[in-house]
PDB file of N, CA and C in Angstrom:
ATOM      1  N   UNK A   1       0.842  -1.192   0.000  1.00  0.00           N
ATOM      2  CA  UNK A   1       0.000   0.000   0.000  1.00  0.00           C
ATOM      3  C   UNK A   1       0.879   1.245   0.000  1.00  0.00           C
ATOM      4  N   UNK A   2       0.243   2.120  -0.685  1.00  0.00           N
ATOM      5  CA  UNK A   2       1.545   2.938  -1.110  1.00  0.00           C
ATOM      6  C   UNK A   2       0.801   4.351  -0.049  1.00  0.00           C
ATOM      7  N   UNK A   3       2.185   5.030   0.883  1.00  0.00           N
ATOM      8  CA  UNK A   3       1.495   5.897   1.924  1.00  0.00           C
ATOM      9  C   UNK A   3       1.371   7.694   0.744  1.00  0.00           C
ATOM     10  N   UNK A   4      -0.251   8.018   0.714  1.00  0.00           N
ATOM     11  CA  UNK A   4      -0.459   8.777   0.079  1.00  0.00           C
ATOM     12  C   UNK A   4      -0.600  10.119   1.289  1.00  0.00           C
ATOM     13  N   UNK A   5      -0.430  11.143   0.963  1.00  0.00           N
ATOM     14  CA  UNK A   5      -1.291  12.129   1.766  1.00  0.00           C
ATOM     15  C   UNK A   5      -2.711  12.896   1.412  1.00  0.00           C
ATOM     16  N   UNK A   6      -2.652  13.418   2.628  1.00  0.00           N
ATOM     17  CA  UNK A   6      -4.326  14.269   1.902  1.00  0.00           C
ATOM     18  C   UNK A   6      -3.745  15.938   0.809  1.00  0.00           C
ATOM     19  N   UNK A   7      -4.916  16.331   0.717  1.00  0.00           N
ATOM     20  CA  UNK A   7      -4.790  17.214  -0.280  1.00  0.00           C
ATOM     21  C   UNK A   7      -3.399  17.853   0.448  1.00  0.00           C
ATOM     22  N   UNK A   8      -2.965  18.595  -0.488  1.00  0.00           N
ATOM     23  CA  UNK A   8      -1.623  19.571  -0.162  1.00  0.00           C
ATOM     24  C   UNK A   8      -1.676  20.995  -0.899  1.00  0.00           C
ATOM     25  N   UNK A   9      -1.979  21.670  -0.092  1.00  0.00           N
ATOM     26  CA  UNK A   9      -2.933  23.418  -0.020  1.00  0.00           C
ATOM     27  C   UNK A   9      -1.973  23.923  -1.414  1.00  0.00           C
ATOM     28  N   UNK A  10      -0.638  24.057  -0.789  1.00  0.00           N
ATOM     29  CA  UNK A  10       0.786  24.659  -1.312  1.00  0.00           C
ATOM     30  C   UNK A  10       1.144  24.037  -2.818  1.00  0.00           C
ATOM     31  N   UNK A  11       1.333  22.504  -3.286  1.00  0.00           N
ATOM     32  CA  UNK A  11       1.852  21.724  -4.103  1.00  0.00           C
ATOM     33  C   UNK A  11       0.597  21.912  -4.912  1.00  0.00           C
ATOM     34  N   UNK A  12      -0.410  21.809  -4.607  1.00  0.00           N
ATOM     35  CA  UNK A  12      -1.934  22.067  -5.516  1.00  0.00           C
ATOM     36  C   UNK A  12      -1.765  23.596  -6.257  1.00  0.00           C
ATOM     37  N   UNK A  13      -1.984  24.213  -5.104  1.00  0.00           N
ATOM     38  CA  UNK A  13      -1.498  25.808  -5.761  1.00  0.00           C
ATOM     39  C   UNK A  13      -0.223  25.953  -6.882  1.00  0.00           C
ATOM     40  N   UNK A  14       0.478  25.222  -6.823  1.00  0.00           N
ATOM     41  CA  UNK A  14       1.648  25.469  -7.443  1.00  0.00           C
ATOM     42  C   UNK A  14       1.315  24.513  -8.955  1.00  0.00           C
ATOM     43  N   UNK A  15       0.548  23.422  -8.567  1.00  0.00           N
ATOM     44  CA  UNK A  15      -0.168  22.375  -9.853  1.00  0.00           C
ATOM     45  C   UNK A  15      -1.094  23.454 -10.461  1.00  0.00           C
ATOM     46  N   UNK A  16      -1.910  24.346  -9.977  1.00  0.00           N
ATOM     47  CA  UNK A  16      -2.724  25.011 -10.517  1.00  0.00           C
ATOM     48  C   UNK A  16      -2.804  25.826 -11.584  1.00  0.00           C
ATOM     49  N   UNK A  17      -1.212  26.710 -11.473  1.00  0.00           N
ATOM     50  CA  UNK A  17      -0.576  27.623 -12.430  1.00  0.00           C
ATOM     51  C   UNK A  17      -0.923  27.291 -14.019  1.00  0.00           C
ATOM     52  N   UNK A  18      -1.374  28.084 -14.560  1.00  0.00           N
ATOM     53  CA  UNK A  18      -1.668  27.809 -16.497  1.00  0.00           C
ATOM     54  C   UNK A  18      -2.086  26.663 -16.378  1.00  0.00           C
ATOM     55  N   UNK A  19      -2.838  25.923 -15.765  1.00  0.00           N
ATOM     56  CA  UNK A  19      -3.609  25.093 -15.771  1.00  0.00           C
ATOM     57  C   UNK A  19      -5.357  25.090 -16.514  1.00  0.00           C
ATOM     58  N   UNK A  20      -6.111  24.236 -17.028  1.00  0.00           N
ATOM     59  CA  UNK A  20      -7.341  24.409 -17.564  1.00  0.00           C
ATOM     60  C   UNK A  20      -8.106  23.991 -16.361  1.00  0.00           C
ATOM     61  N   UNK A  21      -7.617  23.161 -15.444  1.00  0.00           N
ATOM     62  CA  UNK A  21      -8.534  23.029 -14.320  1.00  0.00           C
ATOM     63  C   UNK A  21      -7.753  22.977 -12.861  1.00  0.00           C
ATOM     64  N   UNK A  22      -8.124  23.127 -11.620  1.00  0.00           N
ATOM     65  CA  UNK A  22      -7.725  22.965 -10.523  1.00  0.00           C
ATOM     66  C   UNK A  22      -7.683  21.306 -10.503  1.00  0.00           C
ATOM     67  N   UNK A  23      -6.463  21.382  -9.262  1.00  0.00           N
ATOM     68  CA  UNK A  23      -6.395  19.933  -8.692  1.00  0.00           C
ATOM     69  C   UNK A  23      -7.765  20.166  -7.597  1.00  0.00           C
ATOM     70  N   UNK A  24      -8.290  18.366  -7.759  1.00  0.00           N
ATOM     71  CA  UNK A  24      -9.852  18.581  -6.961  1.00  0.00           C
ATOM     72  C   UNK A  24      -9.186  18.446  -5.266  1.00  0.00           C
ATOM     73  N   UNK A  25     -10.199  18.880  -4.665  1.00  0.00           N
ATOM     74  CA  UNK A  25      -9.835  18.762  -2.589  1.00  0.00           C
ATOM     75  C   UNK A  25     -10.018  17.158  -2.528  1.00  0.00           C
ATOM     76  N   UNK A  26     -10.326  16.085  -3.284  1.00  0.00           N
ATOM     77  CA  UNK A  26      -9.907  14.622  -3.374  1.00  0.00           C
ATOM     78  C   UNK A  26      -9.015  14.292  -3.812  1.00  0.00           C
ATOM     79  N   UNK A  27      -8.086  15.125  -4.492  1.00  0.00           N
ATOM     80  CA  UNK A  27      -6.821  14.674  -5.013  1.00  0.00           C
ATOM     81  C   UNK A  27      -6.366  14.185  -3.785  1.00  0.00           C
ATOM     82  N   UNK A  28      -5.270  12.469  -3.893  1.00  0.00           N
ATOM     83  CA  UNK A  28      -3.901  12.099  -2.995  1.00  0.00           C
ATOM     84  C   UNK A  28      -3.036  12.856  -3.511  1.00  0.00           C
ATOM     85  N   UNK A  29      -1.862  12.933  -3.032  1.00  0.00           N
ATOM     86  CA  UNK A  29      -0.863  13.273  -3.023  1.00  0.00           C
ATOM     87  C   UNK A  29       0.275  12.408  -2.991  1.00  0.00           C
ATOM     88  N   UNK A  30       1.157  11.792  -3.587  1.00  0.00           N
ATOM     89  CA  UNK A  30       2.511  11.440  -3.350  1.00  0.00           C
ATOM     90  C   UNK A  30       3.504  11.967  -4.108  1.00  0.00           C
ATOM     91  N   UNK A  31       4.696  12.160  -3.173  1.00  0.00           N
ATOM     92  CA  UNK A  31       6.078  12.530  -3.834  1.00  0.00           C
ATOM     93  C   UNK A  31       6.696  11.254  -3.612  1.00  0.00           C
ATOM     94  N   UNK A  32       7.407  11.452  -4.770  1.00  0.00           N
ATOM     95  CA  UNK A  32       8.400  10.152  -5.522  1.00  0.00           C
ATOM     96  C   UNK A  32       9.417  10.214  -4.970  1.00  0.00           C
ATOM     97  N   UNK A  33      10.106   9.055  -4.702  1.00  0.00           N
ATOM     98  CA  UNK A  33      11.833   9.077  -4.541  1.00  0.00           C
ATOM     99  C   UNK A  33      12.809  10.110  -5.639  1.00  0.00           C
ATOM    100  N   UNK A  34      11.872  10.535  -6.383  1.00  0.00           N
ATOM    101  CA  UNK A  34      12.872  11.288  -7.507  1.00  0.00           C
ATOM    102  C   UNK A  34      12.704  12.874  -7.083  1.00  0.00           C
ATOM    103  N   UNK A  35      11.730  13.431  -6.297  1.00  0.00           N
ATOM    104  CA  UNK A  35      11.168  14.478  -5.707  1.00  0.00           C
ATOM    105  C   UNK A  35      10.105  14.702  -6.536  1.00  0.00           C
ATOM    106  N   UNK A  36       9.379  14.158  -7.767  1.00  0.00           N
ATOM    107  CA  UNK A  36       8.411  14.270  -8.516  1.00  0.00           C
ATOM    108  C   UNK A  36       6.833  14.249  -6.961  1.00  0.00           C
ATOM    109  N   UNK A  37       6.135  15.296  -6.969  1.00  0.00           N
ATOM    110  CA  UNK A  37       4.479  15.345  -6.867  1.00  0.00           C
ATOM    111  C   UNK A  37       3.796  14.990  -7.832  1.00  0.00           C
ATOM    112  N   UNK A  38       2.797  14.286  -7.267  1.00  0.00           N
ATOM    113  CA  UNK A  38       1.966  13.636  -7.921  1.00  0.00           C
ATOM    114  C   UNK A  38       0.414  14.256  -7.423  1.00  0.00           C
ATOM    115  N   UNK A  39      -0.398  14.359  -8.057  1.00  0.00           N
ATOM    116  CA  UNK A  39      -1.736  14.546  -7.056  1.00  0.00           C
ATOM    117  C   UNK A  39      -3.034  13.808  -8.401  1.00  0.00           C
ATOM    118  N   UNK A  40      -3.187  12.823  -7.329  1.00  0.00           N
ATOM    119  CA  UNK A  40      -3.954  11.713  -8.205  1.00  0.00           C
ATOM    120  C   UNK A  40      -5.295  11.655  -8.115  1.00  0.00           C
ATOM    121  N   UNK A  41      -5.946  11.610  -9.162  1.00  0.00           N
ATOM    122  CA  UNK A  41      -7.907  11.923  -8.516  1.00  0.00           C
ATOM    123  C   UNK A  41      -8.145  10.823 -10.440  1.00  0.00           C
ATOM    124  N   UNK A  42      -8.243  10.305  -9.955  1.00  0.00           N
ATOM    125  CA  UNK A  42      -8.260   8.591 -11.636  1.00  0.00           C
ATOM    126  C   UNK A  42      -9.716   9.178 -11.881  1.00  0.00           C
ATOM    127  N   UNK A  43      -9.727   9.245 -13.621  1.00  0.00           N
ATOM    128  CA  UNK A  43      -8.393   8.655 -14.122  1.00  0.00           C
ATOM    129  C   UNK A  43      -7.526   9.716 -14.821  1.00  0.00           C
ATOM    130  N   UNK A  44      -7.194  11.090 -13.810  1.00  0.00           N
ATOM    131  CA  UNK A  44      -6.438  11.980 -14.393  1.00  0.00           C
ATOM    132  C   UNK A  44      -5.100  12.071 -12.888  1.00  0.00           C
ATOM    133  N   UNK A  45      -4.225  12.786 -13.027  1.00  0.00           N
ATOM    134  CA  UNK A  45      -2.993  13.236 -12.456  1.00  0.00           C
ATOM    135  C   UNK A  45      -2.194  14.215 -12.776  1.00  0.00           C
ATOM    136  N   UNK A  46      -2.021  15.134 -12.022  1.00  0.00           N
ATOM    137  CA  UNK A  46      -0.799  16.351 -12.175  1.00  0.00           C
ATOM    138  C   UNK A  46       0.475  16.155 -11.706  1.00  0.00           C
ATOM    139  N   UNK A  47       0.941  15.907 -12.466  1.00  0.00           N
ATOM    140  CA  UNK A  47       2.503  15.766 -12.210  1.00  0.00           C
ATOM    141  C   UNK A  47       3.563  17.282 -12.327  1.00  0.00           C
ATOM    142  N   UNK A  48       4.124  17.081 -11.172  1.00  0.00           N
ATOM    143  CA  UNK A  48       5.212  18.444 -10.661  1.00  0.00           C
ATOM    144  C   UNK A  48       6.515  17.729 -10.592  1.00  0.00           C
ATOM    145  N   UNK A  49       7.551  18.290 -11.810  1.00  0.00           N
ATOM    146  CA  UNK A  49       8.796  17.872 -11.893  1.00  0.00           C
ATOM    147  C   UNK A  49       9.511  18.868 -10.715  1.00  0.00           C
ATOM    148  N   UNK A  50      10.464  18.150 -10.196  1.00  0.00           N
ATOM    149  CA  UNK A  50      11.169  19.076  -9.171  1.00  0.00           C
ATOM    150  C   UNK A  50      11.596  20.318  -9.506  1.00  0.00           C
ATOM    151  N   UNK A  51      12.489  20.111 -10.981  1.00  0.00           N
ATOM    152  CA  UNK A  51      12.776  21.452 -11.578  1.00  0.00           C
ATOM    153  C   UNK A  51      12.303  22.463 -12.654  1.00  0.00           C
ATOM    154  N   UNK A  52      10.658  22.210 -12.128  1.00  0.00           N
ATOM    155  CA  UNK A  52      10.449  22.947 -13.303  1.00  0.00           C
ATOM    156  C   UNK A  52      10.196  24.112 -12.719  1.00  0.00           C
ATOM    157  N   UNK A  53       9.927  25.759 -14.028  1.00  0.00           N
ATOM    158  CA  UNK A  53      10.295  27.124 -13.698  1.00  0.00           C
ATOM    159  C   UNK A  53       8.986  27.525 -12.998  1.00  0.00           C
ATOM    160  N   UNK A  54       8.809  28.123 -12.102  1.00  0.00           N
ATOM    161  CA  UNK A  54       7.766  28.706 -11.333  1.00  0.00           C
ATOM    162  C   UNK A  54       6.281  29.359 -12.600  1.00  0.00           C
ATOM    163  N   UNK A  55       6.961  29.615 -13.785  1.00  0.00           N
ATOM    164  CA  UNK A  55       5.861  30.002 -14.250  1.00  0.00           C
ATOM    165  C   UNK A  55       5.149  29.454 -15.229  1.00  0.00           C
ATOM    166  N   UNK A  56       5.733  28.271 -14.972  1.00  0.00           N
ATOM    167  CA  UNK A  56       5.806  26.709 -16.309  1.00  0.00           C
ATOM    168  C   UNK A  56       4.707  25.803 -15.984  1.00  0.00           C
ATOM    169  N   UNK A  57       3.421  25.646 -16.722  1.00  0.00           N
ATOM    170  CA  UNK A  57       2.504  24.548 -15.795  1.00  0.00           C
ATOM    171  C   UNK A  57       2.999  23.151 -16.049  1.00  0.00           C
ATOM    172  N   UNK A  58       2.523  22.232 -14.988  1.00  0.00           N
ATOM    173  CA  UNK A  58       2.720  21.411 -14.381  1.00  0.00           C
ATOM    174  C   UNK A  58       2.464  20.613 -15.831  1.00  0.00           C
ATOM    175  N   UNK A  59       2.764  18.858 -15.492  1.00  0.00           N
ATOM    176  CA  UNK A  59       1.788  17.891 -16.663  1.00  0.00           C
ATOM    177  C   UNK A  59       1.105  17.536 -16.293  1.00  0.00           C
ATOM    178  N   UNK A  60      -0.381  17.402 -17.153  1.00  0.00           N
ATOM    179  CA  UNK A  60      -1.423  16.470 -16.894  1.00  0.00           C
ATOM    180  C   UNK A  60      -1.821  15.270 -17.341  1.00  0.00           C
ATOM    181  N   UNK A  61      -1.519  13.979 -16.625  1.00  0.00           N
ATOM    182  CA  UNK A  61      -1.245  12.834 -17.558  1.00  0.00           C
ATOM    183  C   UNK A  61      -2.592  12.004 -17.326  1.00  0.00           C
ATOM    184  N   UNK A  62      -2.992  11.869 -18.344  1.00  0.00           N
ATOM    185  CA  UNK A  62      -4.550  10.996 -18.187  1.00  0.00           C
ATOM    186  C   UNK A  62      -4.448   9.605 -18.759  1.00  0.00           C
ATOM    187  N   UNK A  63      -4.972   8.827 -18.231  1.00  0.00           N
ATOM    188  CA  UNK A  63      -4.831   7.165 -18.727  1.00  0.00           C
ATOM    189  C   UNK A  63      -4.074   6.426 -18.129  1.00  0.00           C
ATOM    190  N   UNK A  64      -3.543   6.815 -16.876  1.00  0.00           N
ATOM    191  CA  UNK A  64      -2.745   5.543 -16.240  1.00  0.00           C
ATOM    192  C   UNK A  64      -3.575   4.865 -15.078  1.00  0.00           C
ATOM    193  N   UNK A  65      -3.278   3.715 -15.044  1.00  0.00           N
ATOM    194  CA  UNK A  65      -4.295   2.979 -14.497  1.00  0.00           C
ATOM    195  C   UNK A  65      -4.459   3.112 -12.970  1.00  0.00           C
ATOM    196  N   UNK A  66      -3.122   2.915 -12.515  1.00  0.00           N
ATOM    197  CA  UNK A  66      -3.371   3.795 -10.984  1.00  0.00           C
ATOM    198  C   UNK A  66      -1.969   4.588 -10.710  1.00  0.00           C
ATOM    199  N   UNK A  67      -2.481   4.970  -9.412  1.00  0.00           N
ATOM    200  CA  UNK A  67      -1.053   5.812  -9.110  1.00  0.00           C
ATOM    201  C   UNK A  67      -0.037   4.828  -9.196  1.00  0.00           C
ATOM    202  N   UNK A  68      -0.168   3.261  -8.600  1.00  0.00           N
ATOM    203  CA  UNK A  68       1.319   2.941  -8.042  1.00  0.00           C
ATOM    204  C   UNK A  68       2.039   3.218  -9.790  1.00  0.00           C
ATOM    205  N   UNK A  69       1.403   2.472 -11.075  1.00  0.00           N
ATOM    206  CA  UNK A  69       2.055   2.375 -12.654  1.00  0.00           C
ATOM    207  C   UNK A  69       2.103   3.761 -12.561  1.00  0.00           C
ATOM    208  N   UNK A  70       1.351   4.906 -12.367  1.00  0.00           N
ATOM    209  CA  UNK A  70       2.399   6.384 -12.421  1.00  0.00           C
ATOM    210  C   UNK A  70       3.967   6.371 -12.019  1.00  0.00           C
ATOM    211  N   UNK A  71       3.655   6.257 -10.621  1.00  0.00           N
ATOM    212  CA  UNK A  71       5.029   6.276  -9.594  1.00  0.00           C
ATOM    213  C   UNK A  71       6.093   5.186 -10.205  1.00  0.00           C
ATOM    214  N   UNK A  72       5.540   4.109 -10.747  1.00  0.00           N
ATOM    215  CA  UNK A  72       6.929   3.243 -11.583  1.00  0.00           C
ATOM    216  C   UNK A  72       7.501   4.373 -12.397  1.00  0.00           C
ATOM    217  N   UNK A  73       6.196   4.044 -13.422  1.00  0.00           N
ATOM    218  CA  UNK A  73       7.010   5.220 -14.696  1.00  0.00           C
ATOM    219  C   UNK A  73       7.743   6.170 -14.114  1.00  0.00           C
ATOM    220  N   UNK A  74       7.725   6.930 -13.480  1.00  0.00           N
ATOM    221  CA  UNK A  74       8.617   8.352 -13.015  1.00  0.00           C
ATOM    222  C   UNK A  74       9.782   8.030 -12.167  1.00  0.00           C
ATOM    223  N   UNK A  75       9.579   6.841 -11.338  1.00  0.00           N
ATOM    224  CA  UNK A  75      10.676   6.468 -10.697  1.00  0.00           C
ATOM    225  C   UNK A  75      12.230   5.475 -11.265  1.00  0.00           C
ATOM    226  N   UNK A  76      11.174   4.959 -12.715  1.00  0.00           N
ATOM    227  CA  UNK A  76      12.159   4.186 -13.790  1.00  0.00           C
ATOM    228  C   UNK A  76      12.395   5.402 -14.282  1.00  0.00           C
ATOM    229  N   UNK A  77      12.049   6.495 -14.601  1.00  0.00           N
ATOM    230  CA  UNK A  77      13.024   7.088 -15.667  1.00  0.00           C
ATOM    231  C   UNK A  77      12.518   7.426 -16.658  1.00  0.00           C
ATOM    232  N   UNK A  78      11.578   6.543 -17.020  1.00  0.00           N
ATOM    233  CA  UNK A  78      10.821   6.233 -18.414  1.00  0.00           C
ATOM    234  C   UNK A  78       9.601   7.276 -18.408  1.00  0.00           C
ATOM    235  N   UNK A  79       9.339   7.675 -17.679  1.00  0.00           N
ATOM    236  CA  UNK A  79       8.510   9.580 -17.662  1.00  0.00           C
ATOM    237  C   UNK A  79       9.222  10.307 -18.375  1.00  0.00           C
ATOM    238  N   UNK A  80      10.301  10.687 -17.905  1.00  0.00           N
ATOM    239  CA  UNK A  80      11.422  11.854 -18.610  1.00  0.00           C
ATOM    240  C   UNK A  80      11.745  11.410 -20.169  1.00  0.00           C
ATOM    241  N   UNK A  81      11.853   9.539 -20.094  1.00  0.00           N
ATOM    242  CA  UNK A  81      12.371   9.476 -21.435  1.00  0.00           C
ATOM    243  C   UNK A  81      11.060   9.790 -22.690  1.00  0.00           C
ATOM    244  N   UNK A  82      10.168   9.207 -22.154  1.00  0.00           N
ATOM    245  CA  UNK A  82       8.459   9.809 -23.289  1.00  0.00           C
ATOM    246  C   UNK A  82       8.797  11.185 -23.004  1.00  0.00           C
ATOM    247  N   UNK A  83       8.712  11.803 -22.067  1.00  0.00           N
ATOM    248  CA  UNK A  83       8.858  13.413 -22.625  1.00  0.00           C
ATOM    249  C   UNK A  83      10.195  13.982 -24.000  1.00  0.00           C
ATOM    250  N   UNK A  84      11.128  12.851 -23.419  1.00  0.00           N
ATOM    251  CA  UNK A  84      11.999  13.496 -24.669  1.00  0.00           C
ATOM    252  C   UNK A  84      11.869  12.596 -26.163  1.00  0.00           C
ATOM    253  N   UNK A  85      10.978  11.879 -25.754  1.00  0.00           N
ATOM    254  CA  UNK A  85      11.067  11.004 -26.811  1.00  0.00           C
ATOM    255  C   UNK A  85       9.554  11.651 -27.576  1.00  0.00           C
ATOM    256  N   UNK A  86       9.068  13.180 -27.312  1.00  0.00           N
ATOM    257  CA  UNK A  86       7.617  13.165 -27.606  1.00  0.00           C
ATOM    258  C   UNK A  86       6.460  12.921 -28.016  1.00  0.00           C
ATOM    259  N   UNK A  87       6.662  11.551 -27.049  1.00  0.00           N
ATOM    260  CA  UNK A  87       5.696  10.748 -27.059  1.00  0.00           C
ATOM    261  C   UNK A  87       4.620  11.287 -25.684  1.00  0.00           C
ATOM    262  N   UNK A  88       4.683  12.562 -25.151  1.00  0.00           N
ATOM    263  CA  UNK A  88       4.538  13.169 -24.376  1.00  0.00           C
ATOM    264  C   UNK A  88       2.801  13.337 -24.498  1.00  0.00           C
ATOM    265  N   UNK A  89       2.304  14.188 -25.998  1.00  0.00           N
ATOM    266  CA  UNK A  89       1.469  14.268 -26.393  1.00  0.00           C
ATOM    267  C   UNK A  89       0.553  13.460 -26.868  1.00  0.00           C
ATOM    268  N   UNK A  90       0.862  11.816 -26.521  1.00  0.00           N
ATOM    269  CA  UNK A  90      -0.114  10.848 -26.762  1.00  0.00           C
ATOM    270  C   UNK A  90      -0.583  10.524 -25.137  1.00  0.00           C
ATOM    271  N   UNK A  91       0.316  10.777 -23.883  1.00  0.00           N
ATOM    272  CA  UNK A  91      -0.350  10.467 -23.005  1.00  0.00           C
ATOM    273  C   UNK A  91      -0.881  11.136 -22.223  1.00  0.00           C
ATOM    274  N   UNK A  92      -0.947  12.564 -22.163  1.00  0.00           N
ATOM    275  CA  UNK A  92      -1.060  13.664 -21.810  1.00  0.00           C
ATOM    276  C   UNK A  92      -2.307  14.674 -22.298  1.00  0.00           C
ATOM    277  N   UNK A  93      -2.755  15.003 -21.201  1.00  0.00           N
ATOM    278  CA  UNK A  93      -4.313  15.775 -21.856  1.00  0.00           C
ATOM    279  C   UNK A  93      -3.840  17.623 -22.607  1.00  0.00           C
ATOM    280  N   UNK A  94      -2.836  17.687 -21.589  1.00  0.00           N
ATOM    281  CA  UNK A  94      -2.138  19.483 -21.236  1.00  0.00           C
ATOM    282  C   UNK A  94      -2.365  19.758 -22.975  1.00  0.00           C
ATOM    283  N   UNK A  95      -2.116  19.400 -23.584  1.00  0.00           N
ATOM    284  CA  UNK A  95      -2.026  20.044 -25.183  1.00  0.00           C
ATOM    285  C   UNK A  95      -0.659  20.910 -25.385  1.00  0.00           C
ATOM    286  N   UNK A  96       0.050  20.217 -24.560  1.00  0.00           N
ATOM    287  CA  UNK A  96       1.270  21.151 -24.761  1.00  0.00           C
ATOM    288  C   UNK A  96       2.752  20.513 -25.536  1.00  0.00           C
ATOM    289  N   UNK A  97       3.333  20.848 -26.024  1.00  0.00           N
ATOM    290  CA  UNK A  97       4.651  20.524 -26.492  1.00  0.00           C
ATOM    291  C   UNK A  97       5.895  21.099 -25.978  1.00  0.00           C
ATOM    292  N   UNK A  98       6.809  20.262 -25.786  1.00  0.00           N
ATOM    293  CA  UNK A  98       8.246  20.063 -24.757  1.00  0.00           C
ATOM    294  C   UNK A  98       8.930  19.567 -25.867  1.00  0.00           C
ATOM    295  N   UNK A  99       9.943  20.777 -25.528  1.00  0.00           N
ATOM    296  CA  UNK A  99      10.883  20.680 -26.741  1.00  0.00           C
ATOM    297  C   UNK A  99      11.847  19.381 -26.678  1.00  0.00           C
TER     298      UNK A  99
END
């Protein structure tokens, strides 16, 4: 069982930025061994890379089946590599492109 938290006021606010929708007050919450946030409400998720720029929105990744197959993907690596491999825009609702 993977230890989630409750909503997170601060990390939500910060998911929120150029966003099309708010994270819901049912979103979990987990941060990854990689420092990746997660805030999970299935079958959508906002994902917060550690380093991304304060005025940069977050990703919104829709279609994964639960959090724990999120938290693999990001903790293998294999998150970052679909983003560079842009394959980004097949799993992802954001409509956005990463160079």
């Amino acid at each position: 069982m993977m230890n989630t938290l409750p909503y997170q006021a601060d990390i939500a606010a910060r998911m929120n930025i150029g966003a099309e929708q708010d994270v819901p007050a049912h979103a979990e919450f987990y941060e990854t061994v990689n420092a990746y946030w997660i805030a999970w409400f299935a079958p959508m998720a906002a994902v917060l890379p550690p380093n991304l720029p304060a005025d940069e929105p977050c990703d919104w990744v829709e279609g994964a089946d639960s959090l724990a197959e999120l938290v693999s993907l990001i903790e293998s690596g294999d998150y970052e590599q679909l983003l560079a491999d842009d394959a980004h825009e097949m799993c992802c609702a954001c409509g956005c492109h990463h160079e």
